[in-house]
Protein backbone atom coordinates (compact mmCIF):
# COMPACT_ATOMS: atom_id res chain seq x y z
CA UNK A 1 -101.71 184.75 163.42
CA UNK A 2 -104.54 182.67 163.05
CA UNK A 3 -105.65 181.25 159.47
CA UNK A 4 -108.66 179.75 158.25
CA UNK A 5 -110.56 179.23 154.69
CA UNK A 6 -113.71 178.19 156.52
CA UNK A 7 -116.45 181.15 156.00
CA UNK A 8 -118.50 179.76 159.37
CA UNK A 9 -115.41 179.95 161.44
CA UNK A 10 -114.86 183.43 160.36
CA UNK A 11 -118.13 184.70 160.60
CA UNK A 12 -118.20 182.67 164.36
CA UNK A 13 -114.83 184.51 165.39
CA UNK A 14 -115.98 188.17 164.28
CA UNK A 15 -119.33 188.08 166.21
CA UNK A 16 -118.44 186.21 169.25
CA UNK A 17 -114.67 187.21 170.02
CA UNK A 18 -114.72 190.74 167.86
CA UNK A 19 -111.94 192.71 168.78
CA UNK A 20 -110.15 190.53 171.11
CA UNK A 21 -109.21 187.87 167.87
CA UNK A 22 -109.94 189.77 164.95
CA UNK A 23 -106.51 191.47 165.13
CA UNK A 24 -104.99 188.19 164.52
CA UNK A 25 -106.93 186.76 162.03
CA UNK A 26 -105.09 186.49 158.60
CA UNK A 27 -106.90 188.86 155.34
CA UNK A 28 -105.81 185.99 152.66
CA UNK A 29 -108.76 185.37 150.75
CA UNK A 30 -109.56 181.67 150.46
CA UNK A 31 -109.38 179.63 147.25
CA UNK A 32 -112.44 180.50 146.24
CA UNK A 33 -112.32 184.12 146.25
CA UNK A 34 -108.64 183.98 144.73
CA UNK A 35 -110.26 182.36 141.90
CA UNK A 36 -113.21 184.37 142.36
CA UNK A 37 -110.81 187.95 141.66
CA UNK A 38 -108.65 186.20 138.89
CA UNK A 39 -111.73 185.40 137.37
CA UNK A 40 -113.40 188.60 137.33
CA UNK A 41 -110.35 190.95 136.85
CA UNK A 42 -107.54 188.53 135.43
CA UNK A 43 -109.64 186.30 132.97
CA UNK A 44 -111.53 189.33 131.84
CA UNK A 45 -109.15 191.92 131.43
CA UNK A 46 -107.48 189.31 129.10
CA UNK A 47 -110.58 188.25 126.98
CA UNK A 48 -111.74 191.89 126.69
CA UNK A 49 -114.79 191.64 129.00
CA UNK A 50 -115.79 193.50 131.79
CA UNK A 51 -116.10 191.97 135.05
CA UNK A 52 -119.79 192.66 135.21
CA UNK A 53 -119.93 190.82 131.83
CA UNK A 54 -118.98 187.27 133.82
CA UNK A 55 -121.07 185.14 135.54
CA UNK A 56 -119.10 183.19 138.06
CA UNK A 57 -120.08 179.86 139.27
CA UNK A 58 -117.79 177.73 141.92
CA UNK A 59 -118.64 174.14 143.12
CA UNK A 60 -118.11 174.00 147.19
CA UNK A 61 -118.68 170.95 149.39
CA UNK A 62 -119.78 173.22 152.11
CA UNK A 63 -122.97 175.89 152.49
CA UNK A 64 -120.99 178.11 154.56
CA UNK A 65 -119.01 179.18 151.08
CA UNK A 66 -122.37 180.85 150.14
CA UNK A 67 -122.35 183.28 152.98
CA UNK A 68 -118.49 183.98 151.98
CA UNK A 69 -119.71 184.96 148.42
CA UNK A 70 -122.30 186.91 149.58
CA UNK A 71 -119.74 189.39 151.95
CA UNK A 72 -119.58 193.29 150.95
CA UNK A 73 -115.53 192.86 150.95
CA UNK A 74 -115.94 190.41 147.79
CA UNK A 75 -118.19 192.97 146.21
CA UNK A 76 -116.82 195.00 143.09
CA UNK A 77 -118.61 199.06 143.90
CA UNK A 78 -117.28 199.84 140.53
CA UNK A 79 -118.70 197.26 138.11
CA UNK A 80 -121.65 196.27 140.94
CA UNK A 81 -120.65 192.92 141.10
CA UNK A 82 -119.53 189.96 142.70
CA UNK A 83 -116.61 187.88 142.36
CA UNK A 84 -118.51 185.16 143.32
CA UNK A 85 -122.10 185.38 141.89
CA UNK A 86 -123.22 181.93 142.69
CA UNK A 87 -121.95 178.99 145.17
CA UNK A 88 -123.39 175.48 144.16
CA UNK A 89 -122.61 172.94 146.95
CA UNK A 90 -121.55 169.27 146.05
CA UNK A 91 -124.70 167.72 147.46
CA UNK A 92 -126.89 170.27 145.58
CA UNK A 93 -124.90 169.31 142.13
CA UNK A 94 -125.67 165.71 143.33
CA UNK A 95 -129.08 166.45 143.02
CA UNK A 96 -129.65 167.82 140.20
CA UNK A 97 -128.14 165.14 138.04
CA UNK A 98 -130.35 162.73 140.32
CA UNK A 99 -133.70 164.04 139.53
CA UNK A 100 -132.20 164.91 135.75
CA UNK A 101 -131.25 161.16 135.66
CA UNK A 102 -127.90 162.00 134.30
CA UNK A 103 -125.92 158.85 132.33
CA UNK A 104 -122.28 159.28 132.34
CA UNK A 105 -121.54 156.12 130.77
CA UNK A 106 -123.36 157.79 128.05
CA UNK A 107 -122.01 160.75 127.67
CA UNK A 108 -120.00 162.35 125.38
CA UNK A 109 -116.91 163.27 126.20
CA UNK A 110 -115.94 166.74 125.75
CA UNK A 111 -112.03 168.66 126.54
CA UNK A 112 -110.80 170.25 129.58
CA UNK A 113 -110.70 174.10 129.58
CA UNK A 114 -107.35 174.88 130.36
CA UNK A 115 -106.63 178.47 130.68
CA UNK A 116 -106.86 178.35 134.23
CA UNK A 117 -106.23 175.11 135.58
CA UNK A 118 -103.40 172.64 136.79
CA UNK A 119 -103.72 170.08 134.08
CA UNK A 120 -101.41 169.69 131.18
CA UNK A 121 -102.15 168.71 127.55
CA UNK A 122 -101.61 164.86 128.62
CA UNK A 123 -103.96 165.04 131.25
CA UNK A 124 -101.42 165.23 134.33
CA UNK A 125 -101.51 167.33 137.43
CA UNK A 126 -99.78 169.65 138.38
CA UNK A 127 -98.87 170.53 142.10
CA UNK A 128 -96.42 172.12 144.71
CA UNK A 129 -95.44 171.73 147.88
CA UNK A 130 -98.28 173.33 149.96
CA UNK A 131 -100.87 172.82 146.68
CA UNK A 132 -103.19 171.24 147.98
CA UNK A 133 -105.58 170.30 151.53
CA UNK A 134 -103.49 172.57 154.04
CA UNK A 135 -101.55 174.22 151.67
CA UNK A 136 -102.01 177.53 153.57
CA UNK A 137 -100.99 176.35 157.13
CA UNK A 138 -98.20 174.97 155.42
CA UNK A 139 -97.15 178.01 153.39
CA UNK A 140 -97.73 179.87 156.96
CA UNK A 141 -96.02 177.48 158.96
CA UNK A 142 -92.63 177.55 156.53
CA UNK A 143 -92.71 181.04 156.14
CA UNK A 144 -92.88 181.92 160.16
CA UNK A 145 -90.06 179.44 161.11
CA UNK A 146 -87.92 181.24 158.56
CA UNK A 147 -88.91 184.91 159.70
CA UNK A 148 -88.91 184.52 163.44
CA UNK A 149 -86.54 181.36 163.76
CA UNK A 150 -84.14 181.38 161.18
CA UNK A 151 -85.37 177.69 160.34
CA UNK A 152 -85.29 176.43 157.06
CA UNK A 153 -88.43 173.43 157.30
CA UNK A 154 -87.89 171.21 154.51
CA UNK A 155 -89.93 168.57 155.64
CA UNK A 156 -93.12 169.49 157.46
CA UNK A 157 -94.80 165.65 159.32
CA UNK A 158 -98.07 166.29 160.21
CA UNK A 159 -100.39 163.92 162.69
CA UNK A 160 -103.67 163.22 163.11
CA UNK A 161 -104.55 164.04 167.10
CA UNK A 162 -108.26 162.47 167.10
């Protein structure tokens, strides 16, 4: 199996290796589209809206998560929409509050929407094993040693090869 939430690395596998990898490449959405179908079927169901009735902004570091949005199999034929509908990078929400001259020190505070997110009423985060950077390979990684060795992994050391 071969797993990746990168949208370029994807995209580079399916047109330049086609058949011969795309067998082995995992169908888990990444983070982004998780959210992006919790969002617009999840969230909506349970506030009484339809998913065409959401507009659906996510905050990437990388322009590559704008092609991912834009892909027919995160498209919604019944409701003719996205589960995505726009991907802001981090550089491009850098400049905006550049040339808007935005003062933080300034600013007033306002509270943390909750419904959906890992923080608790006293402002601490919550995680799991696996919940964060590389969370998927090690899901994967815990999950195959059990299924094809019989190995329990209870600690998983990773290193740094560059």
């Amino acid at each position: 199996m071969i797993i990746s939430s990168c949208p370029g690395w994807v995209c580079y596998a399916e047109k330049t290796h086609g058949n011969f990898i795309l067998p082995y490449l995992s169908t888990t959405r990444s983070p982004q589209q998780m959210m992006g179908s919790l969002v617009k079927n999840y969230w909506a169901e349970k506030h009484g809206k339809r998913p065409d009735q959401i507009y659906h902004v996510t905050v990437m570091p990388c322009y590559d998560k704008k092609l991912e949005a834009s892909r027919e199999d995160f498209y919604n034929d019944v409701y003719q929409t996205r589960e995505v509908d726009l991907v802001v990078s981090t550089l491009e929400i850098e400049q905006m509050i550049e040339k808007e001259n935005v003062d933080f020190e300034h600013m007033e505070p306002s509270p943390l929407d909750r419904e959906l997110s890992s923080v608790t009423e006293d402002g601490k985060v919550l995680s799991h094993r696996g919940g964060g950077s590389g969370g998927y390979l090690d899901y994967v990684f815990r999950h195959a040693a059990k299924e094809l060795f019989g190995e329990e992994v209870t600690q998983l050391n990773l290193k740094t090869l560059r």
